[in-house]
PDB file of N, CA and C in Angstrom:
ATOM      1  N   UNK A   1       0.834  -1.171   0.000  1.00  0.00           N
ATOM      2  CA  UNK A   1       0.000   0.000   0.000  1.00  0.00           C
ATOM      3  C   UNK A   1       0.881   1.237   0.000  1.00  0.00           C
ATOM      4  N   UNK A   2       0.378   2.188  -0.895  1.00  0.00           N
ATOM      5  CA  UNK A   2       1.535   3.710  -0.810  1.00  0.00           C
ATOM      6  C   UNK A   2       1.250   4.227   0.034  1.00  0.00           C
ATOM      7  N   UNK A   3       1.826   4.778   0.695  1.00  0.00           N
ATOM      8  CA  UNK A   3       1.588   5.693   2.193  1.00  0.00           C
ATOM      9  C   UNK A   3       0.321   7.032   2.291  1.00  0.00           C
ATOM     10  N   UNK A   4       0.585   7.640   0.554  1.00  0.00           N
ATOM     11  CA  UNK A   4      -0.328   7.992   0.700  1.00  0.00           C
ATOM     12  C   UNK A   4      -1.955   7.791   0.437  1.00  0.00           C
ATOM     13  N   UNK A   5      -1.767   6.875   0.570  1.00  0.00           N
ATOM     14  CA  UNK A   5      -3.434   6.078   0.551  1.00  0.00           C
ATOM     15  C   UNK A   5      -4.147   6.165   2.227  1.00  0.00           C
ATOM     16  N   UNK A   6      -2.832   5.774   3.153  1.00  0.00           N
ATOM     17  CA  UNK A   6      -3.914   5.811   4.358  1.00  0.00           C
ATOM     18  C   UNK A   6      -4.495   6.532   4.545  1.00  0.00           C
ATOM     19  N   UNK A   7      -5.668   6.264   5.234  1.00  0.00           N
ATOM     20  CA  UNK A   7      -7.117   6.815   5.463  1.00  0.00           C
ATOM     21  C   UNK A   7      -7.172   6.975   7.246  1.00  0.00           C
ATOM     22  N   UNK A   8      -8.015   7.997   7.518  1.00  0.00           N
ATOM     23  CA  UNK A   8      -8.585   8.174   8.829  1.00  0.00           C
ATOM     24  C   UNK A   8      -8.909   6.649   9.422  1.00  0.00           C
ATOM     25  N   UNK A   9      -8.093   6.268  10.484  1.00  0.00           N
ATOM     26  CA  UNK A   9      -8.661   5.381  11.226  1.00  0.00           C
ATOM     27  C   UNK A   9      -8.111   3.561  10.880  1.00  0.00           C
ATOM     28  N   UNK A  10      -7.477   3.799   9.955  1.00  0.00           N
ATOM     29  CA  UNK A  10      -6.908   3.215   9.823  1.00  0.00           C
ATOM     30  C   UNK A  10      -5.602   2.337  11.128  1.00  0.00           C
ATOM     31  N   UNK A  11      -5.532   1.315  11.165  1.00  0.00           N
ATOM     32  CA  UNK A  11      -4.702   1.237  11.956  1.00  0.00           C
ATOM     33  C   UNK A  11      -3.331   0.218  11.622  1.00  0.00           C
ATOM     34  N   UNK A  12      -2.127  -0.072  12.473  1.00  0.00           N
ATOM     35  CA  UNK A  12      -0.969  -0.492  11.878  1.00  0.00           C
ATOM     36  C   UNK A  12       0.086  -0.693  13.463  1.00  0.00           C
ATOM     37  N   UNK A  13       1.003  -1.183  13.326  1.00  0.00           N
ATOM     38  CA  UNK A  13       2.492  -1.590  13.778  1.00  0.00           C
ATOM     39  C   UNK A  13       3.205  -0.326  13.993  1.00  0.00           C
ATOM     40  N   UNK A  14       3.832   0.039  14.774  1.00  0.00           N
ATOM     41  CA  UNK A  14       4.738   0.862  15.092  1.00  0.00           C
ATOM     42  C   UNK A  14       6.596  -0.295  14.616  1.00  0.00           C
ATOM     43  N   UNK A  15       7.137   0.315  14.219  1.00  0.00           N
ATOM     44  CA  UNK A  15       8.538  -0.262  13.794  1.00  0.00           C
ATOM     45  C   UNK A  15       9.530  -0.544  14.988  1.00  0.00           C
ATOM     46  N   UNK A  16       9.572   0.106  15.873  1.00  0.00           N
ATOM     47  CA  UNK A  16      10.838   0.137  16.956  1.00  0.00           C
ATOM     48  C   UNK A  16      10.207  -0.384  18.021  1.00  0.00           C
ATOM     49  N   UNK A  17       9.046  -0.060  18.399  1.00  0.00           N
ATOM     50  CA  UNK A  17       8.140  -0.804  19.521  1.00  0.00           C
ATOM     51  C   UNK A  17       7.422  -1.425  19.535  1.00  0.00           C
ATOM     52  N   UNK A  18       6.996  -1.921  18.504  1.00  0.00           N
ATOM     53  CA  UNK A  18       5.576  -2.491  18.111  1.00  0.00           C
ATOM     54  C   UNK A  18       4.343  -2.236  18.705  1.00  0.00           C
ATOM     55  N   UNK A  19       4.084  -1.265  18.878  1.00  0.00           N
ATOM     56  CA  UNK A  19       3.053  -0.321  19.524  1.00  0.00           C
ATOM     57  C   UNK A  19       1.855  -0.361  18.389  1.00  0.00           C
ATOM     58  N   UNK A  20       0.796  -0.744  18.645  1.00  0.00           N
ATOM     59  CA  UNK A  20      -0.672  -0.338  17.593  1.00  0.00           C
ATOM     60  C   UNK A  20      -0.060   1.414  17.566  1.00  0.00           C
ATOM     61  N   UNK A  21      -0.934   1.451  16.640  1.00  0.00           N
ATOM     62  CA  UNK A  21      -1.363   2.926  16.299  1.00  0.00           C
ATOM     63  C   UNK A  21      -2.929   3.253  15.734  1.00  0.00           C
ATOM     64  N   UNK A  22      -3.292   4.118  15.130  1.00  0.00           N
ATOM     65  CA  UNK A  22      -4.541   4.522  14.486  1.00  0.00           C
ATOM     66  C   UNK A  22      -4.526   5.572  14.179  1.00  0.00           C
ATOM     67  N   UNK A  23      -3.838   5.818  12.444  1.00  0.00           N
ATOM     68  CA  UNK A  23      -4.486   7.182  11.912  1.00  0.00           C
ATOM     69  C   UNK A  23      -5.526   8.078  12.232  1.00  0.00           C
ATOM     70  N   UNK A  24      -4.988   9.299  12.334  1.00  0.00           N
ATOM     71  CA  UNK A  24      -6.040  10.298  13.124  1.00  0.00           C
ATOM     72  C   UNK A  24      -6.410  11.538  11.748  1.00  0.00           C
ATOM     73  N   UNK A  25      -5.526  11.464  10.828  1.00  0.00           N
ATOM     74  CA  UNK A  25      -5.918  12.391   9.860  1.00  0.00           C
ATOM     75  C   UNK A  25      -5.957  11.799   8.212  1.00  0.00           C
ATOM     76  N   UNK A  26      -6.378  12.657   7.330  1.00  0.00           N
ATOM     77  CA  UNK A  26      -6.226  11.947   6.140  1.00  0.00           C
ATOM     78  C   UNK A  26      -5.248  12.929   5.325  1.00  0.00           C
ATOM     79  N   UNK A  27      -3.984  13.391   6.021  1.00  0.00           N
ATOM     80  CA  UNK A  27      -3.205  13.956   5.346  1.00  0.00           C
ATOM     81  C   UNK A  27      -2.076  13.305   3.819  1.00  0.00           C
ATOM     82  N   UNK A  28      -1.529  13.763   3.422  1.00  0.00           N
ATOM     83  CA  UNK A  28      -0.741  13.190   2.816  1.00  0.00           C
ATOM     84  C   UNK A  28       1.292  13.595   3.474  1.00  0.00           C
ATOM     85  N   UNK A  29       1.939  12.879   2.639  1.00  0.00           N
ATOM     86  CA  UNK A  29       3.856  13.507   3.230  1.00  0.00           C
ATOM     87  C   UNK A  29       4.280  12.562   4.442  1.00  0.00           C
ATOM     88  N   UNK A  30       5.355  13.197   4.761  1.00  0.00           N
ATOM     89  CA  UNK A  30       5.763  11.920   5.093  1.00  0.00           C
ATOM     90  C   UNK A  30       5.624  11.847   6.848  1.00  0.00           C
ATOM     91  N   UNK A  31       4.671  13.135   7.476  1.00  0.00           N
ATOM     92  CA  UNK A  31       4.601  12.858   8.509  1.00  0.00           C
ATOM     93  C   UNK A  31       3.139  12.931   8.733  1.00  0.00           C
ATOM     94  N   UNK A  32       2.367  11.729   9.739  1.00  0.00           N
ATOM     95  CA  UNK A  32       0.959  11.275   9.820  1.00  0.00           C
ATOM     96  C   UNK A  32       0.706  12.140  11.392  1.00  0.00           C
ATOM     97  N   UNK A  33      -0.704  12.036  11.444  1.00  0.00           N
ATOM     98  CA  UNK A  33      -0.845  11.905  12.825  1.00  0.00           C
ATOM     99  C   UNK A  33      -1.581  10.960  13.151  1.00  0.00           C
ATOM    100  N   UNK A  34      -0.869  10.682  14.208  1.00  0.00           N
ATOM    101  CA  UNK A  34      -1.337   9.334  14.732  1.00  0.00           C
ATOM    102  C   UNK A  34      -1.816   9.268  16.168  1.00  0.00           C
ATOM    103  N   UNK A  35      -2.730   8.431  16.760  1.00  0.00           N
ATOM    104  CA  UNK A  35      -3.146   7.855  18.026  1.00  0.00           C
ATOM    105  C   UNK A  35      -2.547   6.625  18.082  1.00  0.00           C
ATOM    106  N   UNK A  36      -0.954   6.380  18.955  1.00  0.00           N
ATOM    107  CA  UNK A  36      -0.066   5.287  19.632  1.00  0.00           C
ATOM    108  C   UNK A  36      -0.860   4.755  20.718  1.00  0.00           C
ATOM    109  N   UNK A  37      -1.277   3.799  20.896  1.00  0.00           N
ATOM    110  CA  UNK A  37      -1.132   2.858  21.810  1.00  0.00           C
ATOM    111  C   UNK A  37      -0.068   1.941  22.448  1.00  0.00           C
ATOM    112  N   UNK A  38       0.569   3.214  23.104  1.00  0.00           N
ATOM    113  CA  UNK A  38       2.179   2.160  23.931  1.00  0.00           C
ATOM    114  C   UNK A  38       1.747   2.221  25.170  1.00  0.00           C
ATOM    115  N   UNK A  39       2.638   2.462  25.948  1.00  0.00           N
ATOM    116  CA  UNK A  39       2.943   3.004  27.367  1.00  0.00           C
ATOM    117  C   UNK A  39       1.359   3.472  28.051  1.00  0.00           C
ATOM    118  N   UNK A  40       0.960   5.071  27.175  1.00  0.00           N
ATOM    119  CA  UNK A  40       0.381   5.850  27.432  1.00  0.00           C
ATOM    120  C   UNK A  40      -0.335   6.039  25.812  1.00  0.00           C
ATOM    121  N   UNK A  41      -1.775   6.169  26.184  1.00  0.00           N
ATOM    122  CA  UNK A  41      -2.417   6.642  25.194  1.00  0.00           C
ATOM    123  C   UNK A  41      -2.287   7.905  24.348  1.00  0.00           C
ATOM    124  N   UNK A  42      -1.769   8.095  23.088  1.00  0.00           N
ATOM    125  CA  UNK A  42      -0.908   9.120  22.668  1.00  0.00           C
ATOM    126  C   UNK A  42      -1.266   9.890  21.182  1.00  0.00           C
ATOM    127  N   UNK A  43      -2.245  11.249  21.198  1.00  0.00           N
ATOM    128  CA  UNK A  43      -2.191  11.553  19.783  1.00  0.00           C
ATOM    129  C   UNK A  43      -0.544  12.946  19.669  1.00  0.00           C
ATOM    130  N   UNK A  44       0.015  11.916  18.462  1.00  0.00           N
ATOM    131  CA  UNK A  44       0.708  13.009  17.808  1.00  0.00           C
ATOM    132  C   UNK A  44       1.499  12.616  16.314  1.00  0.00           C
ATOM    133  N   UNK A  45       2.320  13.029  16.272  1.00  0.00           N
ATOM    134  CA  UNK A  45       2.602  13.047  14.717  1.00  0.00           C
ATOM    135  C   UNK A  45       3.884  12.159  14.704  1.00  0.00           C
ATOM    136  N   UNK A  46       4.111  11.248  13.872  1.00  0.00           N
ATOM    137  CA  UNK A  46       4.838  10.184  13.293  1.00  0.00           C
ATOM    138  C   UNK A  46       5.255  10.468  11.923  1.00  0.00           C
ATOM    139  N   UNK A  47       6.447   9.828  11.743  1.00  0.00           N
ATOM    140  CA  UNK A  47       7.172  10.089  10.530  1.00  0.00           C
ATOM    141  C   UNK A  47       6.810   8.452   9.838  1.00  0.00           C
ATOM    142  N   UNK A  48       6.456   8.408   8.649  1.00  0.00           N
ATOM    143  CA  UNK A  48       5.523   7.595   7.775  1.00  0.00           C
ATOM    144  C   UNK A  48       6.957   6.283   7.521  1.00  0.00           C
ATOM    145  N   UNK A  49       8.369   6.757   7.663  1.00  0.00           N
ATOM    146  CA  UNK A  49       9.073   5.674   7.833  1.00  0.00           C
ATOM    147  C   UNK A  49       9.336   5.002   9.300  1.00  0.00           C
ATOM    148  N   UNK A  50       8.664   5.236  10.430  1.00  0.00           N
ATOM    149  CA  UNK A  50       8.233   4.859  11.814  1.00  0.00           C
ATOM    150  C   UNK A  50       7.326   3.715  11.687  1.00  0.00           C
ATOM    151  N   UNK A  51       6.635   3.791  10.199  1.00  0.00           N
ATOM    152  CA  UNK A  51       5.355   2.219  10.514  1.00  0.00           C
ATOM    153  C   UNK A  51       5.985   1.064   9.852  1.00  0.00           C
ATOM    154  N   UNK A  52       5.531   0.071  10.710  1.00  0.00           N
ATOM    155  CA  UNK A  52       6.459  -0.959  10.519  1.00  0.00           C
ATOM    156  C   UNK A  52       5.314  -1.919   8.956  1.00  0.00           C
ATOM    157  N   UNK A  53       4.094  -1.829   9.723  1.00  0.00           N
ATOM    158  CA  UNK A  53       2.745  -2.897   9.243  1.00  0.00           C
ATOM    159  C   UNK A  53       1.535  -1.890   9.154  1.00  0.00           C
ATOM    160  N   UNK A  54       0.743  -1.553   8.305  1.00  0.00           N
ATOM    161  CA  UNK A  54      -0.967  -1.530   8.265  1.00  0.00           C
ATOM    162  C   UNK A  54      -1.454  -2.214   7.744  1.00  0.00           C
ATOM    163  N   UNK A  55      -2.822  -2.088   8.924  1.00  0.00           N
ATOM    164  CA  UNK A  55      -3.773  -3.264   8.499  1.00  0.00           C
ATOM    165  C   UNK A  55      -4.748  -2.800   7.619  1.00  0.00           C
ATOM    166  N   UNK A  56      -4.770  -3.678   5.914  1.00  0.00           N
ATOM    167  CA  UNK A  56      -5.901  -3.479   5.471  1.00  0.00           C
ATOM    168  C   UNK A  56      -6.552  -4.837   5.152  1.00  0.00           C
ATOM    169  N   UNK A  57      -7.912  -4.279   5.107  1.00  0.00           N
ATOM    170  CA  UNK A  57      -8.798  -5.896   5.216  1.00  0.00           C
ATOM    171  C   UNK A  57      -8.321  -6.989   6.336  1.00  0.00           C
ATOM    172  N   UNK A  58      -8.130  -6.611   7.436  1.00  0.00           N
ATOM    173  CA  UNK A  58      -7.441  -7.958   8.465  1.00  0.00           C
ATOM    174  C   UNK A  58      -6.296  -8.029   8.045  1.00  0.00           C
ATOM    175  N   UNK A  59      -5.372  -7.541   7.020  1.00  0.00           N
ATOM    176  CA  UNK A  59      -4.141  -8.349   6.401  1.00  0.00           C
ATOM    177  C   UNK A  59      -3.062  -7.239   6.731  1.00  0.00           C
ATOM    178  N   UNK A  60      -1.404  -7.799   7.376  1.00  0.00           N
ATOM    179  CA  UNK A  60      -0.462  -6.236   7.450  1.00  0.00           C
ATOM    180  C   UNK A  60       0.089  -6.310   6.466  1.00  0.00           C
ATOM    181  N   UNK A  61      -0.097  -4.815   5.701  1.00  0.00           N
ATOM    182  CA  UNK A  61       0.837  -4.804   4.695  1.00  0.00           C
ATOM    183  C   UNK A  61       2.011  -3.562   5.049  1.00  0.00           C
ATOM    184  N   UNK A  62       3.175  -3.847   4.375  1.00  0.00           N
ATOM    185  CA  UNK A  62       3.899  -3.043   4.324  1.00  0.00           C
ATOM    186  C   UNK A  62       4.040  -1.742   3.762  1.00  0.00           C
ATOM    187  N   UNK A  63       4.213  -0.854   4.000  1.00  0.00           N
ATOM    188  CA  UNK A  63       3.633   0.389   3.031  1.00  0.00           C
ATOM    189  C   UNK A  63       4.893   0.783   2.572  1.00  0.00           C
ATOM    190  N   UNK A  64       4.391   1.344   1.390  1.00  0.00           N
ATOM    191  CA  UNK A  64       5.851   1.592  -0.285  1.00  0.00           C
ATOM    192  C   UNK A  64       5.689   2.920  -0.225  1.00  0.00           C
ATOM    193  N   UNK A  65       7.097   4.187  -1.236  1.00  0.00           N
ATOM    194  CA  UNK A  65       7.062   5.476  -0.288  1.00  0.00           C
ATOM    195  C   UNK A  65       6.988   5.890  -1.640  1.00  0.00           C
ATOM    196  N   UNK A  66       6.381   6.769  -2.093  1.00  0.00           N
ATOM    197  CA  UNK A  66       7.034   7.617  -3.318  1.00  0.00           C
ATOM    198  C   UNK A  66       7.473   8.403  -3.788  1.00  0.00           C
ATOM    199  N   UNK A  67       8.692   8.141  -4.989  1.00  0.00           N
ATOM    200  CA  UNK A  67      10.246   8.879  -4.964  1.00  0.00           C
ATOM    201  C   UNK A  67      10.447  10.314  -4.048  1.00  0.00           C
ATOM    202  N   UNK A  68       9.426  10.637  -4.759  1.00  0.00           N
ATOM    203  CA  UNK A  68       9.493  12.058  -3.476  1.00  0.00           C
ATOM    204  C   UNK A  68       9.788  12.221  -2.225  1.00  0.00           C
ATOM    205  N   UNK A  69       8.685  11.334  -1.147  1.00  0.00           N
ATOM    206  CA  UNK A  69       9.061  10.725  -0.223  1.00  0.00           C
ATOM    207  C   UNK A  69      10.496   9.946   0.147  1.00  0.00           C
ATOM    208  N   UNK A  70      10.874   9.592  -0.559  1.00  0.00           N
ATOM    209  CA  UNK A  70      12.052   8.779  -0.222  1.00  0.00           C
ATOM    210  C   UNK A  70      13.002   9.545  -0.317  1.00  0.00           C
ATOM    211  N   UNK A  71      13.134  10.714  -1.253  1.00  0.00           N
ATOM    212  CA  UNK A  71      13.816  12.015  -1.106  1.00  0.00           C
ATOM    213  C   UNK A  71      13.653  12.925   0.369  1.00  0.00           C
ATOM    214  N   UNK A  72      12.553  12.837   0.471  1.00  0.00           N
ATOM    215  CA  UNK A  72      12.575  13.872   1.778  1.00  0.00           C
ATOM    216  C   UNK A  72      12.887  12.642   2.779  1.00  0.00           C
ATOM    217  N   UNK A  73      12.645  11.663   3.190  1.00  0.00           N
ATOM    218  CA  UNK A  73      13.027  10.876   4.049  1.00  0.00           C
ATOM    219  C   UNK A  73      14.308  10.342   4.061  1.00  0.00           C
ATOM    220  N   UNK A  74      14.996  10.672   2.818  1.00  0.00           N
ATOM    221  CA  UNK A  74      16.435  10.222   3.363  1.00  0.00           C
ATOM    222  C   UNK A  74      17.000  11.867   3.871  1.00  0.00           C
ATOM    223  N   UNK A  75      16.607  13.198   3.371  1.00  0.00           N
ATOM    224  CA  UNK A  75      16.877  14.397   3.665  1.00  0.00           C
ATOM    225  C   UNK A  75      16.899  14.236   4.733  1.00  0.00           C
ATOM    226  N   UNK A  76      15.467  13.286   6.120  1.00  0.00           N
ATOM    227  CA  UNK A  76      15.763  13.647   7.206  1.00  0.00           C
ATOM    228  C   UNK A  76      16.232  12.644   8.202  1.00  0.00           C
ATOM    229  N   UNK A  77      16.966  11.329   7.388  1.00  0.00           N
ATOM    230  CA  UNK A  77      17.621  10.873   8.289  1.00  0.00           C
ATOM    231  C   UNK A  77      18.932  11.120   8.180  1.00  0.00           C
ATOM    232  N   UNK A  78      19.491  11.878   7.001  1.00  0.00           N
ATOM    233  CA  UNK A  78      20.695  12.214   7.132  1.00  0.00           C
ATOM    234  C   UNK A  78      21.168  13.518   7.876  1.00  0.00           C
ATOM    235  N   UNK A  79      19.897  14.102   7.880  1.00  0.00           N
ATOM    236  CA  UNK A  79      20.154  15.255   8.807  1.00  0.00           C
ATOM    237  C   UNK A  79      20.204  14.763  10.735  1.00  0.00           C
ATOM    238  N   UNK A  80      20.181  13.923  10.786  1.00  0.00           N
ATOM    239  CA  UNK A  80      19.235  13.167  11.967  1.00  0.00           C
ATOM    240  C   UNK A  80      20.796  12.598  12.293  1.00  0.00           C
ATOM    241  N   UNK A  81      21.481  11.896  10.945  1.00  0.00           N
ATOM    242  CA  UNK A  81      22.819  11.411  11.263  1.00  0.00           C
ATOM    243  C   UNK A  81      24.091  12.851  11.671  1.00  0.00           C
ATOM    244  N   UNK A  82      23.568  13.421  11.053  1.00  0.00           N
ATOM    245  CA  UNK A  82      24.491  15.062  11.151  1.00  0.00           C
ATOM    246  C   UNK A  82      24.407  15.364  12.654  1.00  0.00           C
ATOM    247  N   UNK A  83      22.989  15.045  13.126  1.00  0.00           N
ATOM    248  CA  UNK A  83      23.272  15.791  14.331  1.00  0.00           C
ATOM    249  C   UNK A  83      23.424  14.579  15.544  1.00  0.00           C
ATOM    250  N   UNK A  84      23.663  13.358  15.428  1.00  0.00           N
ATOM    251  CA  UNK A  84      23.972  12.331  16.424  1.00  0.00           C
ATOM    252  C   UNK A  84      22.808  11.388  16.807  1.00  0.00           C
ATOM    253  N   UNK A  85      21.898  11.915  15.899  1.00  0.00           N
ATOM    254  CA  UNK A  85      20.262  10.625  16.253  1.00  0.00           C
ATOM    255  C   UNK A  85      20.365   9.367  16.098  1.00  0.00           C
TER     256      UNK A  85
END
């Protein structure tokens, strides 16, 4: 699924924690907002290379980025490497 397809309410995998989540907007780019279910019940904004799995139809799929996206997302992990993240 392309990233920008998700829809409001949608839900998915967190990558580093495996935390549920649930789309909260129907934006497009590469940062979502999201409602995390970790720790603490949590709306805020996630970077679209943070999801590990969404679920569509019962099934996780992996979500695919486009070129654009993958441009600005390597822009901000290399900036991320610049500063010690």
């Amino acid at each position: 699924m392309l990233a920008n397809a998700m829809k409001k309410g949608q839900k998915g995998r967190m990558k580093a924690t495996g935390w549920p989540f649930e789309i909260v907007d129907n934006k497009k780019g590469i940062i979502r907002m999201a409602r995390v279910f970790g720790d603490f019940d949590e709306i805020g904004s996630i970077y679209i290379d943070d999801i590990d799995t969404l679920t569509v139809d019962g099934i996780a799929e992996k979500i695919e980025f486009s070129e654009s996206q993958e441009k600005q997302l390597a822009k901000k992990n290399n900036m991320g490497k610049l500063l010690g993240w």
